[in-house]
C-alpha atoms as a PDB file:
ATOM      1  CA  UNK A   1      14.540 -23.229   5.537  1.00  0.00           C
ATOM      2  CA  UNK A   2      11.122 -21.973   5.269  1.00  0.00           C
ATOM      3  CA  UNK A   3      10.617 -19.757   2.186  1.00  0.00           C
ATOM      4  CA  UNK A   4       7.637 -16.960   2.830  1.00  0.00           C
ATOM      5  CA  UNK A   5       5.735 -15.941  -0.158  1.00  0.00           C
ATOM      6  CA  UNK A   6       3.914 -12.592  -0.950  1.00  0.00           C
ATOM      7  CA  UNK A   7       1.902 -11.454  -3.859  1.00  0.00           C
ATOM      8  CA  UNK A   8       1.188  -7.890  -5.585  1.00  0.00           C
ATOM      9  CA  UNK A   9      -1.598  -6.871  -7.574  1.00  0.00           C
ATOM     10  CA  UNK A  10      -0.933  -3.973  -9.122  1.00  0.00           C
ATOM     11  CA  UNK A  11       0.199  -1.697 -11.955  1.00  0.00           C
ATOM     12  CA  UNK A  12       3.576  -1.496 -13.942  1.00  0.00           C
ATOM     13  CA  UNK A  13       5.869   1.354 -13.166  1.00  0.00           C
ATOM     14  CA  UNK A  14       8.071   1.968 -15.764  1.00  0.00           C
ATOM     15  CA  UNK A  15      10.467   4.258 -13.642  1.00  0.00           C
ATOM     16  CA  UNK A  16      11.148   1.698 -11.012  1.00  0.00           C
ATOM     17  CA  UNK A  17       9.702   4.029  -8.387  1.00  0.00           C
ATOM     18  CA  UNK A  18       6.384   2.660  -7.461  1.00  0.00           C
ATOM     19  CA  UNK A  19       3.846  -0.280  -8.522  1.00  0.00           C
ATOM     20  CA  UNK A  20       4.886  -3.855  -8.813  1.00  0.00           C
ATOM     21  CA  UNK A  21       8.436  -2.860  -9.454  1.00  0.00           C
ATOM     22  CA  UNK A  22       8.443  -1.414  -5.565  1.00  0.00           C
ATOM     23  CA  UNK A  23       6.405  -3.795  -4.306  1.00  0.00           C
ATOM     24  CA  UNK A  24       9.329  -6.677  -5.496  1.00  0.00           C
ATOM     25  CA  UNK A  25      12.247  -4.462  -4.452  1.00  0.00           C
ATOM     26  CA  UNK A  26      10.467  -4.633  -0.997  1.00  0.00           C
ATOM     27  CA  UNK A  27      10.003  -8.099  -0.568  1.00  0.00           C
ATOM     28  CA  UNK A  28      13.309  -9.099  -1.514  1.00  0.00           C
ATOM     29  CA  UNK A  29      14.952  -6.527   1.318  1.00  0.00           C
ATOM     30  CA  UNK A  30      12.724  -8.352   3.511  1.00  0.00           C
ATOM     31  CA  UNK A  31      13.841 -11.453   2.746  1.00  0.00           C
ATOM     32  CA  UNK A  32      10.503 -12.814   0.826  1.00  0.00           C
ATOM     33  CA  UNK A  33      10.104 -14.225  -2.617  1.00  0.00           C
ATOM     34  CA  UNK A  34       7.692 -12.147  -3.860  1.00  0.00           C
ATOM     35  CA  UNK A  35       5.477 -12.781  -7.200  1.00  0.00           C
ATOM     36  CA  UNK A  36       2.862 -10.707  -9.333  1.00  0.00           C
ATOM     37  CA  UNK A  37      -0.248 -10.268 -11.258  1.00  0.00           C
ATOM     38  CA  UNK A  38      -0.218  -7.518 -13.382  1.00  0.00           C
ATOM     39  CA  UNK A  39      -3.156  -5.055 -13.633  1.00  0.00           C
ATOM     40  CA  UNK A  40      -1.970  -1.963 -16.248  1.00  0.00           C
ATOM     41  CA  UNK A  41       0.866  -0.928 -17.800  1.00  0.00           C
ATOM     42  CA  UNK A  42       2.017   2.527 -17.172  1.00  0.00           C
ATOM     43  CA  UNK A  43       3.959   4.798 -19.224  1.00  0.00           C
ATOM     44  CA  UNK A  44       6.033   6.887 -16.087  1.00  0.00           C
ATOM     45  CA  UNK A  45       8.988   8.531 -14.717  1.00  0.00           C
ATOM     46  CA  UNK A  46       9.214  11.615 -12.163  1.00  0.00           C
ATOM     47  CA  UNK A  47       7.533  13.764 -14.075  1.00  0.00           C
ATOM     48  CA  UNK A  48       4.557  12.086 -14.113  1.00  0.00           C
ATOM     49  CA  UNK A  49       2.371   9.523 -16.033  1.00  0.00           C
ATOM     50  CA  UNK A  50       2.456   9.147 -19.883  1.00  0.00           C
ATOM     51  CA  UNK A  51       0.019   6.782 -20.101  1.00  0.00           C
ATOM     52  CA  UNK A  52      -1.894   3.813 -18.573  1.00  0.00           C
ATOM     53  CA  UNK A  53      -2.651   0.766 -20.294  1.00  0.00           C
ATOM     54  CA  UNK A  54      -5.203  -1.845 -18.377  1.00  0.00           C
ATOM     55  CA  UNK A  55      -4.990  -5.606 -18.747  1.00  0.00           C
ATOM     56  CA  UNK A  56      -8.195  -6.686 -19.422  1.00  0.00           C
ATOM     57  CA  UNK A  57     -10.027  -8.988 -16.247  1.00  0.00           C
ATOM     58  CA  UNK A  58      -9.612 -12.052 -17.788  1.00  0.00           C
ATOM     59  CA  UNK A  59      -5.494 -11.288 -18.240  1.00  0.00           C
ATOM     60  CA  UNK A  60      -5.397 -10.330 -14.647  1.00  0.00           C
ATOM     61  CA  UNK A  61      -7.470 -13.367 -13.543  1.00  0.00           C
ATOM     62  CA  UNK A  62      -5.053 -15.909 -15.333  1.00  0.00           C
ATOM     63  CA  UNK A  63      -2.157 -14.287 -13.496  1.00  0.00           C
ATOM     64  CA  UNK A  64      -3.660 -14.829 -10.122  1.00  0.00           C
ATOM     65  CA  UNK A  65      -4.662 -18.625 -10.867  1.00  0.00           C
ATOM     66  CA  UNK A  66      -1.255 -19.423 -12.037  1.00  0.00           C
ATOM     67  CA  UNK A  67       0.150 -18.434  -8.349  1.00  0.00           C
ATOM     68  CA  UNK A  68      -3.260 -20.102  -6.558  1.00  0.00           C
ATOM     69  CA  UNK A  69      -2.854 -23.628  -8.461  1.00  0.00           C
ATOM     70  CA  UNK A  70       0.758 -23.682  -7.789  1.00  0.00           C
ATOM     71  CA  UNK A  71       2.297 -21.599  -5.498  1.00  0.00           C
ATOM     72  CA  UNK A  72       0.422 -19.985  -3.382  1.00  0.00           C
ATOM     73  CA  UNK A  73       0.940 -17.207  -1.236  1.00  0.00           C
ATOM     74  CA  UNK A  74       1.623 -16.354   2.643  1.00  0.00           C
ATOM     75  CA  UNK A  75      -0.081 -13.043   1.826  1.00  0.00           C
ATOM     76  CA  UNK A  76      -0.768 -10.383  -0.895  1.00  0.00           C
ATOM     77  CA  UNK A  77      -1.378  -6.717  -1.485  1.00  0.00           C
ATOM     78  CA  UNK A  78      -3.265  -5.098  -3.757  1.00  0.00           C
ATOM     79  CA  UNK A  79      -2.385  -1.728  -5.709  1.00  0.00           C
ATOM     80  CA  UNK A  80      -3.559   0.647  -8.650  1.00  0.00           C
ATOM     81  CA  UNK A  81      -6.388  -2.224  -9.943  1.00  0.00           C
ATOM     82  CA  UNK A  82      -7.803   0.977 -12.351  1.00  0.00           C
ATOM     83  CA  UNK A  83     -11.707  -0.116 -13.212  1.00  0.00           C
ATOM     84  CA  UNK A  84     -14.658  -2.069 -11.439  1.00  0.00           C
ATOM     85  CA  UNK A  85     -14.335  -5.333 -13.922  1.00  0.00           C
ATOM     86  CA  UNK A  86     -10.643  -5.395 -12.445  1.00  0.00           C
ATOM     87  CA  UNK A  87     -11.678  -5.213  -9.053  1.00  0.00           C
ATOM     88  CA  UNK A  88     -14.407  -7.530  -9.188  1.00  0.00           C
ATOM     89  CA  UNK A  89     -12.283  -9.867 -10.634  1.00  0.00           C
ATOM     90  CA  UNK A  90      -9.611  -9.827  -7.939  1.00  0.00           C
ATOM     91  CA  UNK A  91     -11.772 -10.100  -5.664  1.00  0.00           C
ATOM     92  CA  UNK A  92     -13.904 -13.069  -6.573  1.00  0.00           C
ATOM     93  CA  UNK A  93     -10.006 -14.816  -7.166  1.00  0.00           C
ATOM     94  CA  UNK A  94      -8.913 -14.143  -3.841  1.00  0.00           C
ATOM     95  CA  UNK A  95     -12.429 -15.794  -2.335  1.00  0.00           C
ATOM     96  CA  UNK A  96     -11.977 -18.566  -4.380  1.00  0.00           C
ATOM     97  CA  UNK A  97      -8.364 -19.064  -3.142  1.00  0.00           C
ATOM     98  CA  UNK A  98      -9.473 -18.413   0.427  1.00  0.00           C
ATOM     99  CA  UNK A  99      -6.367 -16.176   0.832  1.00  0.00           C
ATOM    100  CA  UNK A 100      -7.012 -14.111   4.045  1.00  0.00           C
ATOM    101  CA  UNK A 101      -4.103 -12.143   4.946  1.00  0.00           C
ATOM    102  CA  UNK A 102      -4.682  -9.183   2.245  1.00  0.00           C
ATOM    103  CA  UNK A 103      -3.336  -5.587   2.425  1.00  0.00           C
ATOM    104  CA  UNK A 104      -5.185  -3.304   0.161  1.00  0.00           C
ATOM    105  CA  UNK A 105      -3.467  -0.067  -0.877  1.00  0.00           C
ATOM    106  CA  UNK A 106      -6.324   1.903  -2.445  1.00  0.00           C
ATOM    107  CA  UNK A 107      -3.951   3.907  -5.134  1.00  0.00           C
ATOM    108  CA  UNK A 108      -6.059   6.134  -6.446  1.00  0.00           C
ATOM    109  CA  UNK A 109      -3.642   9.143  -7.945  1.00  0.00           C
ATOM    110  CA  UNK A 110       0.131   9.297  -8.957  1.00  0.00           C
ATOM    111  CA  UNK A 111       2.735  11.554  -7.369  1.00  0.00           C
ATOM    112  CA  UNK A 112       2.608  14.099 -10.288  1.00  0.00           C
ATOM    113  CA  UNK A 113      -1.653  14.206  -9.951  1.00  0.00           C
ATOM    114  CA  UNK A 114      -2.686  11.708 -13.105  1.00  0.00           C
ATOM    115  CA  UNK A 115      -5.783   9.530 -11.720  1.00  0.00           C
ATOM    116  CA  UNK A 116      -5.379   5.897 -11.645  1.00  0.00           C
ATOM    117  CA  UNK A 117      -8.609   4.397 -10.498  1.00  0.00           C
ATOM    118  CA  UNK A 118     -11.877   5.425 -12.405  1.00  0.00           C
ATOM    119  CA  UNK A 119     -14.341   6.922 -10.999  1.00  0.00           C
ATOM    120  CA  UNK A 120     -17.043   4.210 -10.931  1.00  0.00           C
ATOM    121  CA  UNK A 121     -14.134   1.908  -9.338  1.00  0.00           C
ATOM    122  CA  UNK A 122     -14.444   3.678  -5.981  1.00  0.00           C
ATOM    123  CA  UNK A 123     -18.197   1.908  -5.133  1.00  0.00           C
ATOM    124  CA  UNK A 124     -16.940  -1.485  -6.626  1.00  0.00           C
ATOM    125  CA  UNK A 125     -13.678  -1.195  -4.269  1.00  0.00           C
ATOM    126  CA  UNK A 126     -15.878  -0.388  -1.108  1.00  0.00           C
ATOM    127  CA  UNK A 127     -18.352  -2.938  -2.350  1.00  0.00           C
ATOM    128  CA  UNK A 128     -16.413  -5.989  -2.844  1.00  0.00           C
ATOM    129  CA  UNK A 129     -12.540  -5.922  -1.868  1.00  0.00           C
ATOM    130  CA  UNK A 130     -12.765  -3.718   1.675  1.00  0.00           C
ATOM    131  CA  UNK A 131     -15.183  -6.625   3.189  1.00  0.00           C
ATOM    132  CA  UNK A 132     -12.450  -8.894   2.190  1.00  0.00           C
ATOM    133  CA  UNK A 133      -9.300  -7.210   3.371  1.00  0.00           C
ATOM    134  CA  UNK A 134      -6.849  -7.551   6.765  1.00  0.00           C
ATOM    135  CA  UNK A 135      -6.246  -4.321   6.449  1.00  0.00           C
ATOM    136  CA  UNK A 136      -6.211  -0.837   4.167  1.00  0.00           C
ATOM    137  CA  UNK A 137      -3.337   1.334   3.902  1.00  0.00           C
ATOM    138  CA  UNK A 138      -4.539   5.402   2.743  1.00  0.00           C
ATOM    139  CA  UNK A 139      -3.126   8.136   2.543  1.00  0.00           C
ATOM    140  CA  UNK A 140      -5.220  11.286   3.637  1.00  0.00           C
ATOM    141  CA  UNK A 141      -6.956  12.298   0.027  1.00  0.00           C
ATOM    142  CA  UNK A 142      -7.562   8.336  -0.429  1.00  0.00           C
ATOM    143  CA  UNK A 143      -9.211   8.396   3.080  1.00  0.00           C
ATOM    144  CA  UNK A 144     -10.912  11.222   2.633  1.00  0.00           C
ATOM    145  CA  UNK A 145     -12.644  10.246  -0.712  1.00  0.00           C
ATOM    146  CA  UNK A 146     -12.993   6.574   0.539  1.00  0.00           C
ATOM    147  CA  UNK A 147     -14.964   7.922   4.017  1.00  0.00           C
ATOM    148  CA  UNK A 148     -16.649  11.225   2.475  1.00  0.00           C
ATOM    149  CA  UNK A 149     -15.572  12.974   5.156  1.00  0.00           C
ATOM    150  CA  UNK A 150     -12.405  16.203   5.702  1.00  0.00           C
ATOM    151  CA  UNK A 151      -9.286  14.911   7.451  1.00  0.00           C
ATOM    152  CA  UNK A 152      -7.799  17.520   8.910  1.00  0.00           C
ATOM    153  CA  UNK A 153      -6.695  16.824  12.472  1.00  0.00           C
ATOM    154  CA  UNK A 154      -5.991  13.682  14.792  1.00  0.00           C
ATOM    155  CA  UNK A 155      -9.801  13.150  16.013  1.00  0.00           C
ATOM    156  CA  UNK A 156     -10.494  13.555  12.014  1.00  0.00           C
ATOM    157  CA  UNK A 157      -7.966  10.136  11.626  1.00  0.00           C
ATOM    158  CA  UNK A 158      -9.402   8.718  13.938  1.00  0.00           C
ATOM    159  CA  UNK A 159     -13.252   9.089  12.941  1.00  0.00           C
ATOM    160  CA  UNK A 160     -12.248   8.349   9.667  1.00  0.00           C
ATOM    161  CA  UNK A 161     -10.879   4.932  10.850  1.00  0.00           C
ATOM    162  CA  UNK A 162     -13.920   4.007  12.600  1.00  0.00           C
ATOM    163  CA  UNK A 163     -15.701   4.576   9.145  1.00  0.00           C
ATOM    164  CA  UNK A 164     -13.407   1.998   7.555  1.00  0.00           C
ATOM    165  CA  UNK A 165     -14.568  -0.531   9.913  1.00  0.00           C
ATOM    166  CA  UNK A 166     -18.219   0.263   9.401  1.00  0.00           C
ATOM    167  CA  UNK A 167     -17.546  -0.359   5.676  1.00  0.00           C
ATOM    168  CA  UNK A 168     -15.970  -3.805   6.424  1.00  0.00           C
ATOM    169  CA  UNK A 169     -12.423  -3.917   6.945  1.00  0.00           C
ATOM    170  CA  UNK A 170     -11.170  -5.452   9.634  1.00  0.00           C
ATOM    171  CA  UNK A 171      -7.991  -3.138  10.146  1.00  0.00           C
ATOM    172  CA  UNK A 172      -6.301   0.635   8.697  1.00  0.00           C
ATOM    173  CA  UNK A 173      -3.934   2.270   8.841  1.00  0.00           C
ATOM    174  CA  UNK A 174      -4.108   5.945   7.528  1.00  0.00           C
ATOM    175  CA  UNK A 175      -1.340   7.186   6.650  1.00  0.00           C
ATOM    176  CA  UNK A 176      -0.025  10.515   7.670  1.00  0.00           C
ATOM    177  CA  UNK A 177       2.427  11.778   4.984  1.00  0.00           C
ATOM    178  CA  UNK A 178      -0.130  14.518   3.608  1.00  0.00           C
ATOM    179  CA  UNK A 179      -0.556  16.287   6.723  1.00  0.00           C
ATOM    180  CA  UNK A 180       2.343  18.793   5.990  1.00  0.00           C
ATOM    181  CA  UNK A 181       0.828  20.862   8.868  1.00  0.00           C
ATOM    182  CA  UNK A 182       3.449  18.997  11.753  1.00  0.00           C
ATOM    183  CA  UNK A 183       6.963  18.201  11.547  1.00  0.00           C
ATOM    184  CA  UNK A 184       6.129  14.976  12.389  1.00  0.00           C
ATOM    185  CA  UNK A 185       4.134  12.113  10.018  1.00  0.00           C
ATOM    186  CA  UNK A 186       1.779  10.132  12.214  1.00  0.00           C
ATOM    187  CA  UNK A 187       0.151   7.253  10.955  1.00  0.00           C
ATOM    188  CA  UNK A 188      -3.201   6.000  12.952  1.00  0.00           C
ATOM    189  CA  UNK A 189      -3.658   2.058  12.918  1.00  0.00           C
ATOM    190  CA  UNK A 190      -7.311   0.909  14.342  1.00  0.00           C
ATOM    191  CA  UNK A 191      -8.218  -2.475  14.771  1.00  0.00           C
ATOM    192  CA  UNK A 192     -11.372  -1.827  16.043  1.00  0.00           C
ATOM    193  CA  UNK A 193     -10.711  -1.700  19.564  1.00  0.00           C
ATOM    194  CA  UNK A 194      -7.531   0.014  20.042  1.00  0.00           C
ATOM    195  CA  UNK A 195      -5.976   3.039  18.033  1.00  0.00           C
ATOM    196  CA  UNK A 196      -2.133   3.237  17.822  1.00  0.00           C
ATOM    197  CA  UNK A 197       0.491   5.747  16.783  1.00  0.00           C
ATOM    198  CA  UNK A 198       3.470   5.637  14.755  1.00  0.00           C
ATOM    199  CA  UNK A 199       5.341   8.618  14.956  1.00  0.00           C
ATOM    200  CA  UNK A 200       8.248   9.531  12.786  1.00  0.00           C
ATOM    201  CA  UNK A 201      10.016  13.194  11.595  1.00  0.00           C
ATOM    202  CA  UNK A 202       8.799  14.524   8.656  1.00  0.00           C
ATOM    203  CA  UNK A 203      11.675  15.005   5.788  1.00  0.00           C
ATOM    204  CA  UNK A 204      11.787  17.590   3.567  1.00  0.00           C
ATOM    205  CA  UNK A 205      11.949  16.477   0.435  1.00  0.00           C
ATOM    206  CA  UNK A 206      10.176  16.137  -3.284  1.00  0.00           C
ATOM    207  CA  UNK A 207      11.603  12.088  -3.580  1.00  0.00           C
ATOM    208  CA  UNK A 208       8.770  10.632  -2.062  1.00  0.00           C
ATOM    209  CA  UNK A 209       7.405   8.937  -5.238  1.00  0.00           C
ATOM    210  CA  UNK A 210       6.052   5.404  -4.470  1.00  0.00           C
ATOM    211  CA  UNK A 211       6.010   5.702  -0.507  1.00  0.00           C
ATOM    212  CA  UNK A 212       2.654   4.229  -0.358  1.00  0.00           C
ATOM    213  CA  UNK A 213       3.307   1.337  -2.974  1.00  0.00           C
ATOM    214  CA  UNK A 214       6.627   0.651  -0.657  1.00  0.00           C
ATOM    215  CA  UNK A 215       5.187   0.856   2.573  1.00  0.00           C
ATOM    216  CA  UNK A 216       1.586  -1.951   2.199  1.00  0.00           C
ATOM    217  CA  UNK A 217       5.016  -3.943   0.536  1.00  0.00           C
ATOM    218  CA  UNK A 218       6.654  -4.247   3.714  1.00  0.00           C
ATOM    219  CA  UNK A 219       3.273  -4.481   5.882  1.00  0.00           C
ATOM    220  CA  UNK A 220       2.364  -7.566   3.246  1.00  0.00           C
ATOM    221  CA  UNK A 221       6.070  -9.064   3.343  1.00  0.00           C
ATOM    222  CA  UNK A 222       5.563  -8.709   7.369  1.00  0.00           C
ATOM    223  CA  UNK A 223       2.466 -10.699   7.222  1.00  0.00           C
ATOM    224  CA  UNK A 224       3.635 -13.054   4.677  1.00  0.00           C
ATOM    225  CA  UNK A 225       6.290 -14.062   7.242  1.00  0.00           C
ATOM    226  CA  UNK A 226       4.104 -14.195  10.494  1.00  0.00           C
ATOM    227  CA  UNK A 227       4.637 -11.278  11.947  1.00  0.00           C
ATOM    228  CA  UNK A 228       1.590  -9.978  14.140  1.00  0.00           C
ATOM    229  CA  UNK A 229      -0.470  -7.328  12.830  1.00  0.00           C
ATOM    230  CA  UNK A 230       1.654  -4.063  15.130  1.00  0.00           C
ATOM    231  CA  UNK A 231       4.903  -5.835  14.858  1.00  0.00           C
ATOM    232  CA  UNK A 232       4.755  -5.698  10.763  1.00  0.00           C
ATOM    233  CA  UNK A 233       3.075  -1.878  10.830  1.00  0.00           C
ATOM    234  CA  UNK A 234       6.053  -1.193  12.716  1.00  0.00           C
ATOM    235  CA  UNK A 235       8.462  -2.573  10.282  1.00  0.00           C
ATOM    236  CA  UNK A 236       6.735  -1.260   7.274  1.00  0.00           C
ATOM    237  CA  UNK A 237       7.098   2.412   9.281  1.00  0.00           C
ATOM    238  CA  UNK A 238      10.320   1.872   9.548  1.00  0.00           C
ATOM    239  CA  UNK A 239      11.388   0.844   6.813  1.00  0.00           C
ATOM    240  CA  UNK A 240       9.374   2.951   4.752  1.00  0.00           C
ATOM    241  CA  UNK A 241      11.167   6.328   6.935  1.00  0.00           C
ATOM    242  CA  UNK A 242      14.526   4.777   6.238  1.00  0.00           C
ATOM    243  CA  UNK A 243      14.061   5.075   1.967  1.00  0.00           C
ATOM    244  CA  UNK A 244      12.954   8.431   1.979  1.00  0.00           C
ATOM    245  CA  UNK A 245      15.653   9.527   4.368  1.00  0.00           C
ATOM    246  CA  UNK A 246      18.240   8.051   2.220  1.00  0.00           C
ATOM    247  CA  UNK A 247      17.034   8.985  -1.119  1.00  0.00           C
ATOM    248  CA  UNK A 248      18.294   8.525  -4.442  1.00  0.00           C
ATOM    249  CA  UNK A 249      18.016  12.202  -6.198  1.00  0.00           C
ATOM    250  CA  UNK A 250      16.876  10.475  -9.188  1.00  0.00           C
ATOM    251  CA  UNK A 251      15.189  12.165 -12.333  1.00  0.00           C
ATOM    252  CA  UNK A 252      13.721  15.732 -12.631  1.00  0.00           C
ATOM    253  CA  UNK A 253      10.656  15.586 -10.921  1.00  0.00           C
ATOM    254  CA  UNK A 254       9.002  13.254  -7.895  1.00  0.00           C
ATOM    255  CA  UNK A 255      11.774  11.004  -7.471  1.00  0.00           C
ATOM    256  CA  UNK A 256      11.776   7.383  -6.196  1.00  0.00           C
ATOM    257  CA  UNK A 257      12.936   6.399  -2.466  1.00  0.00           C
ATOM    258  CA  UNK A 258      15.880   4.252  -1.467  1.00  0.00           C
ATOM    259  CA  UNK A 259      14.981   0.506  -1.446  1.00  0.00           C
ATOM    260  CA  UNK A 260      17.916  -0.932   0.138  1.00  0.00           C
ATOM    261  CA  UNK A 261      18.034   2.055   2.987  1.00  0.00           C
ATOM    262  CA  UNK A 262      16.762   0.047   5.557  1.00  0.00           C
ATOM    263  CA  UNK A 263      19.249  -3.178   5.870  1.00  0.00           C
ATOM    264  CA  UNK A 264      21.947  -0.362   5.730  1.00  0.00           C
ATOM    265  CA  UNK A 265      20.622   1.628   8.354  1.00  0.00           C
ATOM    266  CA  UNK A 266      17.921   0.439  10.959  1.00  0.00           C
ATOM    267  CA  UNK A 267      16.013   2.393  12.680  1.00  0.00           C
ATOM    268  CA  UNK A 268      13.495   2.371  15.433  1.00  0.00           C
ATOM    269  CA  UNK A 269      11.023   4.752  15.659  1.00  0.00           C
ATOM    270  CA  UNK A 270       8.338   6.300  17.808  1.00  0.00           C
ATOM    271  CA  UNK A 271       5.829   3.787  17.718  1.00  0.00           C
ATOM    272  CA  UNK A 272       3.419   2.600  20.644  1.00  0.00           C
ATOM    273  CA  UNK A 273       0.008   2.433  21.993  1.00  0.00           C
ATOM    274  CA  UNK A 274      -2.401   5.143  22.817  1.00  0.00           C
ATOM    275  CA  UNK A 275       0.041   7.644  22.718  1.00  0.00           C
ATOM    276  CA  UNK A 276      -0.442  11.593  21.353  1.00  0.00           C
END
């Protein structure tokens, strides 16, 4: 029995909603052992962040080298890494580890609207962990502050993917959650060559609290396990429309989506190539 591995890099989420906590509920639905490196602690629940507590580089680089000397991973995602030092230092780790199949979800601002990446972390992200990535997973804001450029439409997806490309990434996906404009949430993948669609209805409601964390979870988990680049999109879609359909109606506020949705209820959505 062959036993795929996947690794998250990211923040704590004390409400179980989003972070590392999401990132392990994922992998274990999809069946992959999943291990982490913490880079903050964060005081949250629905109603928003508390506080945020960074590990320092050298905390978050002993993490990673414990998994790289002795277990290794099939692939790894990357979440809220908060400063430049942090960055820098994941990124020099996953160089020296030669680890190539990395998902980087550039989480840049909770649910409730509390930043989680500094300022001066943006350059260091595009500087030294974009070159090195598979593939990067934003939502519209992210995109839009990552490119410098207004997404407002289709075309403005799709320019904005080329732009990732010409910054060094190999793949995106950019996410279409935020654009509340449709009744339908389309997310653009580019590879370079191609641009495909994944379509899916748009639900109305406020529990979408971690949907990014969730969704690079099952893309990494995907990858982890061998899955071509499409096929594992199209899981992570899926899977990702199945827990906010099926929500939990927890808390006050932004509430977290349903985990365990998708084994109980699989779906397949509208997903193909070149198709509007």
């Amino acid at each position: 029995m062959t036993i795929y591995k996947a690794l998250t890099i990211a923040g704590s989420d004390s409400g179980g909603g989003a972070g590392i906590q999401a990132d392990l509920k994922t992998f274990q639905e999809l069946n992959v052992f999943g291990m982490s490196a913490l880079t903050a602690v964060t005081a949250q629940n629905t109603l928003g962040v508390q506080g945020v507590y960074p590990m320092t580089p050298e905390a978050v680089t002993n993490q990673i080298n414990s998994i790289g000397v002795d277990m290794g991973t099939d692939a790894l995602k990357t979440g809220m890494l908060f400063n430049a030092e942090i960055i820098e230092a994941v990124s020099r780790k996953i160089k020296e580890y030669n680890w190539k199949k990395v998902v980087v979800d550039p989480v840049m601002i909770a649910k409730g609207g509390a930043s989680l990446l500094q300022q001066e972390a943006i350059a260091a992200l595009k500087t030294y962990l974009l070159p090195i990535s598979l593939i990067i997973t934003p939502n519209i804001p992210e995109a839009e502050v990552l490119t410098e450029m207004e997404i407002r439409t289709l075309d403005d997806k799709k320019k904005a993917a080329e732009r990732f490309l010409e910054l060094g990434v190999q793949n995106v996906v950019i996410k279409g959650g935020h654009d509340e404009a449709t009744d339908e949430a389309v997310d653009v993948l580019y590879d370079g060559k191609e641009f495909y669609y994944f379509k899916s209805k748009r639900i109305p409601t406020n529990n979408t609290h971690g949907t990014g964390c969730t969704f690079s979870a099952a893309l990494t988990a995907g990858l982890a396990k061998g899955k071509p680049l499409f096929e594992a999109v199209t899981t992570a879609k899926n899977f990702i429309q199945a827990a906010i359909e099926a929500d939990l109606k927890i808390g006050s506020g932004h509430g977290p989506t349903n985990h365990w949705a998708y084994n109980l209820k699989k779906e397949t959505l509208s997903c193909g190539k070149n198709e509007q």
